[in-house]
N, C-alpha and C. Protein backbone atom coordinates (compact mmCIF):
# COMPACT_ATOMS: atom_id res chain seq x y z
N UNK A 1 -2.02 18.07 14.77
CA UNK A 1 -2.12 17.50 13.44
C UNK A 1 -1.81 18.57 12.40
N UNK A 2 -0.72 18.10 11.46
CA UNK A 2 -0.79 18.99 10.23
C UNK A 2 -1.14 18.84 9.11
N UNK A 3 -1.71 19.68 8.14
CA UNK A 3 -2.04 19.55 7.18
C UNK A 3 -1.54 18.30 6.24
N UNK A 4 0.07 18.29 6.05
CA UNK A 4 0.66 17.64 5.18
C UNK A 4 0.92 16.76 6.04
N UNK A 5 0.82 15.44 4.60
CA UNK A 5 0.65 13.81 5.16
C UNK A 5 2.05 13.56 5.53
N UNK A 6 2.35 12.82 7.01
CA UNK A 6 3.50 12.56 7.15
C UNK A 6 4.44 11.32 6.99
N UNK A 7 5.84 11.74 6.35
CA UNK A 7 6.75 10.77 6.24
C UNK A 7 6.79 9.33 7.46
N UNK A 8 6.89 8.35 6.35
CA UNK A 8 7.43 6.92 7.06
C UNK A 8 8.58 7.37 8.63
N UNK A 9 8.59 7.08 9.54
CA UNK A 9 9.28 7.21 10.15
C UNK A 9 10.52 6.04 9.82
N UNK A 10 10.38 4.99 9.20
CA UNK A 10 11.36 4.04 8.80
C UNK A 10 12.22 4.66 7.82
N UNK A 11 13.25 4.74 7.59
CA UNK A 11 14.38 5.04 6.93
C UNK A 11 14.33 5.05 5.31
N UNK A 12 14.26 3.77 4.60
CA UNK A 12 13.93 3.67 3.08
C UNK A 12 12.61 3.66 2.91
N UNK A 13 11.51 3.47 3.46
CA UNK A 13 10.31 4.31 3.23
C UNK A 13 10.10 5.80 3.16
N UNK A 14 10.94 6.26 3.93
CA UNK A 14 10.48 8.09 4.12
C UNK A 14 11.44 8.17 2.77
N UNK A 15 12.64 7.95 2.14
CA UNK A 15 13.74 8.30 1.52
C UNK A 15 12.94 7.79 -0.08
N UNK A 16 12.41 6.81 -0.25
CA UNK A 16 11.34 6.15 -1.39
C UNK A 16 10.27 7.44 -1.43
N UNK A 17 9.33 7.68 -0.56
CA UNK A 17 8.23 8.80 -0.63
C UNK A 17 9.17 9.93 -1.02
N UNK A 18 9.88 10.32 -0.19
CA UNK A 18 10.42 11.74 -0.52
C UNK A 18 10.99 11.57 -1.97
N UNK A 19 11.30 10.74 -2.75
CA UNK A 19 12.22 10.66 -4.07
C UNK A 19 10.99 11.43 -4.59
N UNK A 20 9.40 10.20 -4.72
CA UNK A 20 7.84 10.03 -5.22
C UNK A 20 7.50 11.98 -5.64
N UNK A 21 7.89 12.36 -3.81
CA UNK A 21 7.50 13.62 -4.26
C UNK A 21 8.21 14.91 -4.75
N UNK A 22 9.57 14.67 -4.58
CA UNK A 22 10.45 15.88 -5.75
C UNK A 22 10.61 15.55 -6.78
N UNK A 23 10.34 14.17 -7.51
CA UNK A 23 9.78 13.75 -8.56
C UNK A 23 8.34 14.33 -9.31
N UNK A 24 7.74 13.84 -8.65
CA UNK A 24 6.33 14.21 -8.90
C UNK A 24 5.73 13.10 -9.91
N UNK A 25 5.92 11.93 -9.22
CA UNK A 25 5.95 10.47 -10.16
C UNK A 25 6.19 9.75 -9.54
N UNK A 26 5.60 8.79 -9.75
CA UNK A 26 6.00 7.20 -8.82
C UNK A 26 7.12 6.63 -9.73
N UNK A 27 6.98 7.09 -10.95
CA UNK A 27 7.63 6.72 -12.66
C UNK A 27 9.26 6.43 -12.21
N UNK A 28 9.67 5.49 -12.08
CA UNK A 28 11.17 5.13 -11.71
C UNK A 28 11.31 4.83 -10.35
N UNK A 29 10.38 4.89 -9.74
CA UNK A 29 10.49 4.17 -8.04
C UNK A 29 10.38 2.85 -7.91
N UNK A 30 11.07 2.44 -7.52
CA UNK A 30 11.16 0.72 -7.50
C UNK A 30 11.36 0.24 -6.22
N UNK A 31 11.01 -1.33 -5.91
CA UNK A 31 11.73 -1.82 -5.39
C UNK A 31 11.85 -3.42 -5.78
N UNK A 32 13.18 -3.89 -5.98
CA UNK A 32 13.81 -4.64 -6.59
C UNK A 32 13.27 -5.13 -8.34
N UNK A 33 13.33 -3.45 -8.83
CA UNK A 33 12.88 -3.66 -10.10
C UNK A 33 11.48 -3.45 -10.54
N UNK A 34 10.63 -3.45 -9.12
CA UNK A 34 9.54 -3.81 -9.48
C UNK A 34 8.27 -2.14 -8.65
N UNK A 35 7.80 -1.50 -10.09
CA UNK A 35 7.09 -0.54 -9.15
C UNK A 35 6.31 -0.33 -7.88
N UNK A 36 6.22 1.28 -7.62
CA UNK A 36 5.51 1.16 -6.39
C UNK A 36 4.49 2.33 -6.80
N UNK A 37 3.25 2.45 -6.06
CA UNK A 37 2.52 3.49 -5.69
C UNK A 37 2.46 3.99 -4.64
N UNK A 38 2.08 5.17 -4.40
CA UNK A 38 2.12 6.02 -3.26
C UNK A 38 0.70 6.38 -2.34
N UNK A 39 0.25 5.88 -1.94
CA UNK A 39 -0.86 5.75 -0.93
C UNK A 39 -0.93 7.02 0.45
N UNK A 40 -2.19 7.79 0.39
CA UNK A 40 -2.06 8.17 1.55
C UNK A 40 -3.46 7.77 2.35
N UNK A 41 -3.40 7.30 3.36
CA UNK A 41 -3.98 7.33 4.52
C UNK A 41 -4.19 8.23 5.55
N UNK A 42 -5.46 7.57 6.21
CA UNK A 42 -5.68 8.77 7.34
C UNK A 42 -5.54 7.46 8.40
N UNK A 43 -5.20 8.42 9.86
CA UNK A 43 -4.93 7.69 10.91
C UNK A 43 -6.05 7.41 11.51
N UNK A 44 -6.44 6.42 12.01
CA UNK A 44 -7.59 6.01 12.66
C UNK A 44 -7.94 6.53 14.02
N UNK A 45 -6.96 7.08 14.46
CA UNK A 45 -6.93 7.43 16.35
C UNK A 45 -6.83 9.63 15.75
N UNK A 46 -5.55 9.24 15.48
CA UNK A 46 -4.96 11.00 15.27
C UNK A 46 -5.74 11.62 13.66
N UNK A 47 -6.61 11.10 12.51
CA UNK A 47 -6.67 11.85 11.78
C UNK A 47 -5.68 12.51 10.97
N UNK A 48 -4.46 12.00 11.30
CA UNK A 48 -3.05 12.32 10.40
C UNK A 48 -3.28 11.85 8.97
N UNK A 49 -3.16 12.67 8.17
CA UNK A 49 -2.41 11.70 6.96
C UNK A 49 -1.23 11.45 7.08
N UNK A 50 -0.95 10.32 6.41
CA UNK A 50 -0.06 9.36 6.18
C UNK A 50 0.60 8.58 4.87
N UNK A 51 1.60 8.78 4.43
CA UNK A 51 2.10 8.58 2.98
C UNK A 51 2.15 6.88 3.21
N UNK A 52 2.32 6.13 2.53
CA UNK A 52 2.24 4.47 2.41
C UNK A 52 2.48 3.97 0.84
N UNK A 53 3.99 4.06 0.69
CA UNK A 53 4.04 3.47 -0.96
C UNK A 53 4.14 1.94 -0.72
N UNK A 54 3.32 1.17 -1.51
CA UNK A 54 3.12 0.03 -1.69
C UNK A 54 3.51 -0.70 -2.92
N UNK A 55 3.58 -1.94 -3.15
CA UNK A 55 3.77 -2.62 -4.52
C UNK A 55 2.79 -2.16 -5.26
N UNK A 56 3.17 -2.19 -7.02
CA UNK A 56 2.11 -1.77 -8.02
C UNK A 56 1.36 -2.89 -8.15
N UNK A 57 -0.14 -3.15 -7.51
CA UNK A 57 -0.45 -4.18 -8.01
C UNK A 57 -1.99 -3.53 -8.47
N UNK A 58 -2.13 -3.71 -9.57
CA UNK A 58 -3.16 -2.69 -10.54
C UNK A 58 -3.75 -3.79 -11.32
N UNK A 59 -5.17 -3.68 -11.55
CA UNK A 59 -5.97 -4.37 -12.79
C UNK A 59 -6.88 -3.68 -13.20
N UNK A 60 -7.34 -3.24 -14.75
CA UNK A 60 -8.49 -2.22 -14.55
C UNK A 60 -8.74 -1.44 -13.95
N UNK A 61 -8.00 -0.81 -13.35
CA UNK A 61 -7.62 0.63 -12.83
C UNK A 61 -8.03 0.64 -11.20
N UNK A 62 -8.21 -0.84 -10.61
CA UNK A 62 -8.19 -0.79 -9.56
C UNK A 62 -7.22 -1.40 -8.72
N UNK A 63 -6.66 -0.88 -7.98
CA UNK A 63 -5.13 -1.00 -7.06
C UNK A 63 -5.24 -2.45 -5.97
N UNK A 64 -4.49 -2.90 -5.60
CA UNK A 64 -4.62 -3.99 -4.75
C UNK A 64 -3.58 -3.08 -3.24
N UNK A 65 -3.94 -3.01 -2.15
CA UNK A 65 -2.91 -2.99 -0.88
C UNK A 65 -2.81 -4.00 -0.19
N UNK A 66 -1.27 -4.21 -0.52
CA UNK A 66 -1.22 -5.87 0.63
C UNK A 66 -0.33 -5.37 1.87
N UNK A 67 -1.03 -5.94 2.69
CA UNK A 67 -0.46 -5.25 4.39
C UNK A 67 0.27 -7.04 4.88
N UNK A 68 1.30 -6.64 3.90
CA UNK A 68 2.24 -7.67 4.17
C UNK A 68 3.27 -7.59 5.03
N UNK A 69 3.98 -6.22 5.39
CA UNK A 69 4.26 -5.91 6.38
C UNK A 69 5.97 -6.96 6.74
N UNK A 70 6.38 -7.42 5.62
CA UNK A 70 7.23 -8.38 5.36
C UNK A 70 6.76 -10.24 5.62
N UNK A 71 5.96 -9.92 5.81
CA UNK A 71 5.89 -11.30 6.68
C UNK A 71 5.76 -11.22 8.78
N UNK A 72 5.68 -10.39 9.17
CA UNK A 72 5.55 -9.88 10.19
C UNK A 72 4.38 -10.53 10.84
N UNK A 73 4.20 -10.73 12.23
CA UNK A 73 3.18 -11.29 12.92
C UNK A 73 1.87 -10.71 13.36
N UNK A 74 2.48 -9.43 13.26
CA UNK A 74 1.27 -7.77 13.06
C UNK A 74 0.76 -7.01 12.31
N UNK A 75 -0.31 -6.83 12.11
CA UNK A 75 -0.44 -5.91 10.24
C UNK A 75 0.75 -4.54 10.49
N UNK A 76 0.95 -4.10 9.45
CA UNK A 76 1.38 -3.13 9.33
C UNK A 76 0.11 -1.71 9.89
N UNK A 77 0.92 -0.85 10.71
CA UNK A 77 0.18 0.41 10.82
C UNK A 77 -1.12 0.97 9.93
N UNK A 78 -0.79 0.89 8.84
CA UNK A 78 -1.72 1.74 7.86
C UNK A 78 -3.06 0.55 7.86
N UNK A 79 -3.16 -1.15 8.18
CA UNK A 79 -3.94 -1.64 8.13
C UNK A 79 -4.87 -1.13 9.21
N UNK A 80 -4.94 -0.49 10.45
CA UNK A 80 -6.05 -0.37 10.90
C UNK A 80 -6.38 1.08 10.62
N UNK A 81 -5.78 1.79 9.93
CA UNK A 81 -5.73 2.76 9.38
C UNK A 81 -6.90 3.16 8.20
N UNK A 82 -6.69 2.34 7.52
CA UNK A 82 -7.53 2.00 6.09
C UNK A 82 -9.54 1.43 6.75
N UNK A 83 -8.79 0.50 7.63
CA UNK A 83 -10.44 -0.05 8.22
C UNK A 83 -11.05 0.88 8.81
N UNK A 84 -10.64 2.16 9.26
CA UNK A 84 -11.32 3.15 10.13
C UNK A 84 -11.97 3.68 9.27
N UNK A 85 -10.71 4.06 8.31
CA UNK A 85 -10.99 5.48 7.24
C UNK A 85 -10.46 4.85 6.01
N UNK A 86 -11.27 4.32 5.07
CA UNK A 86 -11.50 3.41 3.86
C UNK A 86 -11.28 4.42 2.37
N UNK A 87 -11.28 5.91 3.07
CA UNK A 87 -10.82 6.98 1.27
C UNK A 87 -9.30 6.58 1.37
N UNK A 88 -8.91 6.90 0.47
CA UNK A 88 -7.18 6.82 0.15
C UNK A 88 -6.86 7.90 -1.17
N UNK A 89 -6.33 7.97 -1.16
CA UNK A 89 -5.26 8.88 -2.42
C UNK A 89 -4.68 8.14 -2.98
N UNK A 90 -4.70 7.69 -4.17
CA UNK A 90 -3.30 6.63 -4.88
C UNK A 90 -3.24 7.65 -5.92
N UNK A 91 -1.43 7.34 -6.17
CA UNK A 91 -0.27 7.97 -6.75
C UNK A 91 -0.20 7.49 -7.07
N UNK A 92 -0.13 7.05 -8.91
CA UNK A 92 0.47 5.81 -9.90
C UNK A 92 0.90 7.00 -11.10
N UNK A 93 2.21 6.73 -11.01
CA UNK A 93 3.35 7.78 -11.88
C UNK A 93 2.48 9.26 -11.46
N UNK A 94 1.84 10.08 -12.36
CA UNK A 94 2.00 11.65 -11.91
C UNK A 94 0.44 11.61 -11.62
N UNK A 95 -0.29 10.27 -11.70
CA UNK A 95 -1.81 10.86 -11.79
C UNK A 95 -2.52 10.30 -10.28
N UNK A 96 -2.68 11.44 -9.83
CA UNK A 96 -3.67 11.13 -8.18
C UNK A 96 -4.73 11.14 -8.06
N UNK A 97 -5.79 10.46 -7.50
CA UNK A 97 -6.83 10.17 -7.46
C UNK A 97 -7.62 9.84 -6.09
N UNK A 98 -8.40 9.92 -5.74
CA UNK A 98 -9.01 9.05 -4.71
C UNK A 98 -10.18 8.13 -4.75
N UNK A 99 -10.03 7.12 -3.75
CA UNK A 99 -10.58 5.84 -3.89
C UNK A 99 -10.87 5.56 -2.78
N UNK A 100 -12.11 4.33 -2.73
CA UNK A 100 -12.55 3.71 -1.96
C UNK A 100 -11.36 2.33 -1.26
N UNK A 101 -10.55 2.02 -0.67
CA UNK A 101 -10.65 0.98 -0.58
C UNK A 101 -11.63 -0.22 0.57
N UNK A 102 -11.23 -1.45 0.44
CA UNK A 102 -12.04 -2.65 1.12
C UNK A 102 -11.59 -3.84 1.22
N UNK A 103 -11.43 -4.52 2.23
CA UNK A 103 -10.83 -6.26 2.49
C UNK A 103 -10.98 -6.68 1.84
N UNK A 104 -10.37 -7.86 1.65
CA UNK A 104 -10.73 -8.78 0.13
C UNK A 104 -10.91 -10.15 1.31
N UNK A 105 -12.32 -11.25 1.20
CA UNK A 105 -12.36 -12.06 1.46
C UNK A 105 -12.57 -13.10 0.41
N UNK A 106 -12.11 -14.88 0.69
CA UNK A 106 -12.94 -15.59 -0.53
C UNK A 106 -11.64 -15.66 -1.18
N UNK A 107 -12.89 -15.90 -2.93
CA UNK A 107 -12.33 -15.77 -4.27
C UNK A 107 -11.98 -14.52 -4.29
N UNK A 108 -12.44 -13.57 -4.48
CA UNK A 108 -11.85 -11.88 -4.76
C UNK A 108 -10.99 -11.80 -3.88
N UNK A 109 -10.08 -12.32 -3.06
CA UNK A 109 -8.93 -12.09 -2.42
C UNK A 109 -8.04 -13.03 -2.75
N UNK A 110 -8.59 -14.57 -3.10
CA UNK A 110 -7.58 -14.87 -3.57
C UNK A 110 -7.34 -14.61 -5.18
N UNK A 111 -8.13 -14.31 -6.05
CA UNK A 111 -7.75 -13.82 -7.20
C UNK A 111 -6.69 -12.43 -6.81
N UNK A 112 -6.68 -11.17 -6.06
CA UNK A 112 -5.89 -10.56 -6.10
C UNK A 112 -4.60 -10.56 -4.98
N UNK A 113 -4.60 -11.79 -4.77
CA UNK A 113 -3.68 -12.43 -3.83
C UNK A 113 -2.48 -12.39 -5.07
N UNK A 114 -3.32 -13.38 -5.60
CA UNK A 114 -2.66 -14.13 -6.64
C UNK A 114 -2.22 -13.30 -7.96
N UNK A 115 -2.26 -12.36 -8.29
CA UNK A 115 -2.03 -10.76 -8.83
C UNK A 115 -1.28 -9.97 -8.07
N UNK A 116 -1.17 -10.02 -6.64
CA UNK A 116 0.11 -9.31 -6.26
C UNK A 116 1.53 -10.18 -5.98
N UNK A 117 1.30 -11.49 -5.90
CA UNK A 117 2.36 -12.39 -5.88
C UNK A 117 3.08 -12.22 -7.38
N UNK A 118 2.39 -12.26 -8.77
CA UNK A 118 2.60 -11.95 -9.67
C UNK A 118 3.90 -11.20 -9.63
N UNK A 119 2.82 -10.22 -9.45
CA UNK A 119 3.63 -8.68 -9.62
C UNK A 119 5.01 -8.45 -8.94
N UNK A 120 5.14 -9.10 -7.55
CA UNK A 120 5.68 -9.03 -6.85
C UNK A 120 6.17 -10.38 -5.82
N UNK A 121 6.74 -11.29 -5.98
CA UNK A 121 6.76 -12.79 -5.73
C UNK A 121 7.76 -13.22 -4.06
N UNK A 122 7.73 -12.08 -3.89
CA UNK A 122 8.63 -12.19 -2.80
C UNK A 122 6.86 -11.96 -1.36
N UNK A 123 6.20 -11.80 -1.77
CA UNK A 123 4.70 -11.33 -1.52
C UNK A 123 4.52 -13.45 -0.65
N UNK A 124 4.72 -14.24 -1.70
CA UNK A 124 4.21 -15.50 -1.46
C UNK A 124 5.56 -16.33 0.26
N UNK A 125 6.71 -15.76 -0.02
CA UNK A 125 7.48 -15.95 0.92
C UNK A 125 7.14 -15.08 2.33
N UNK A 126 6.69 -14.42 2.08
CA UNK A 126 6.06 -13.00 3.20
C UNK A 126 5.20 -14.20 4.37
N UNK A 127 4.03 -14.46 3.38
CA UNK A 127 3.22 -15.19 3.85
C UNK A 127 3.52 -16.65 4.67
N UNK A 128 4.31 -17.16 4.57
CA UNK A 128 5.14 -18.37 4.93
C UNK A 128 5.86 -17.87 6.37
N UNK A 129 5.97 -16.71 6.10
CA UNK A 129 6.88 -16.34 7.52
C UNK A 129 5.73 -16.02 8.57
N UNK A 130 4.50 -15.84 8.86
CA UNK A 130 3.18 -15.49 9.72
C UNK A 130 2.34 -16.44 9.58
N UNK A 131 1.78 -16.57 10.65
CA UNK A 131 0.64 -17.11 10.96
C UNK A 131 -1.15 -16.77 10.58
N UNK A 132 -0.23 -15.26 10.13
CA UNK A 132 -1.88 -14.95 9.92
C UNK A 132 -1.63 -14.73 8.22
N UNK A 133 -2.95 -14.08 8.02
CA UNK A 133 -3.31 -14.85 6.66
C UNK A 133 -3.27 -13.13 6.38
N UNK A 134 -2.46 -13.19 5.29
CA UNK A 134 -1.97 -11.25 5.11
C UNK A 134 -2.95 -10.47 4.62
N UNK A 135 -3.66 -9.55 4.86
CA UNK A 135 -4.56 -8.67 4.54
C UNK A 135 -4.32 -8.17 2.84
N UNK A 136 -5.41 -8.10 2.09
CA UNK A 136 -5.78 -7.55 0.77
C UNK A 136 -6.77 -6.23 0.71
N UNK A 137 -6.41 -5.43 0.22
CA UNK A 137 -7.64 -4.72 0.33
C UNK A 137 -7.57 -4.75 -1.06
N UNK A 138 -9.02 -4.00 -1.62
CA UNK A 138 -8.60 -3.58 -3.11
C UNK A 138 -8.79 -2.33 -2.96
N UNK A 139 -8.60 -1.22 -4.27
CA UNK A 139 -8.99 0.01 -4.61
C UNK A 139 -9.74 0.27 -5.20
N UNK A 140 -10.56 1.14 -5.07
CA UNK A 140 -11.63 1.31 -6.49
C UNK A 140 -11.92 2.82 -6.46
């Protein structure tokens, strides 16, 4: 294990993070127009950190992570990731912080369901493509 959190092994994820950090800003990272933040995680098995830019989905200064994973039949990696080890790092433009996150069940998940579809609407087609019901966490 090394110190520094490691790159997406997927192609436009590692190439998105790496912009994040010779930038030193999430400030102009997009995808299809629409911002992202930069998340790090720890690995649940290895203790790795792990970089994870996600959609901006923000209210009152607390972050939403949707482990949408495209619509996929499996959470994405970083979801059992987060349930092990619940601190995170969020990156929103140059200011880093750390946070608690936590599942969203209910109303408080679908209120920030319904705040990342917003933000991000390609989020509601995701869901249509799986069977399972896409994970929310929030940030705080």
């Amino acid at each position: 294990m090394t110190e520094q959190p490691q790159l997406s092994p997927t192609d436009w994820v590692r190439d998105q993070t790496k912009q994040i950090l010779e930038q030193g800003t999430t400030e102009g990272v997009e995808i299809m127009d629409r911002p992202v933040v930069l998340f790090t995680t720890t690995g649940a098995k290895s203790g790795q950190k792990r970089y994870v830019p996600l959609m901006r989905v923000e209210e009152n200064g607390r972050y939403a992570m949707v482990a949408s994973k495209g619509g996929d039949p499996q959470h994405p990696s970083w979801y059992h990731n987060v349930k092990v080890n619940p601190t995170v790092t969020v990156q929103d433009g140059e200011e880093v912080k750390t946070m608690t996150a936590r599942e969203l069940e209910g109303e408080e998940r679908e209120h920030w369901w319904a705040l990342a579809v917003e933000n991000y609407p390609p989020y509601a087609e995701y869901q249509t493509k799986t069977d399972r019901q896409i994970p929310v966490f929030i940030v705080e």
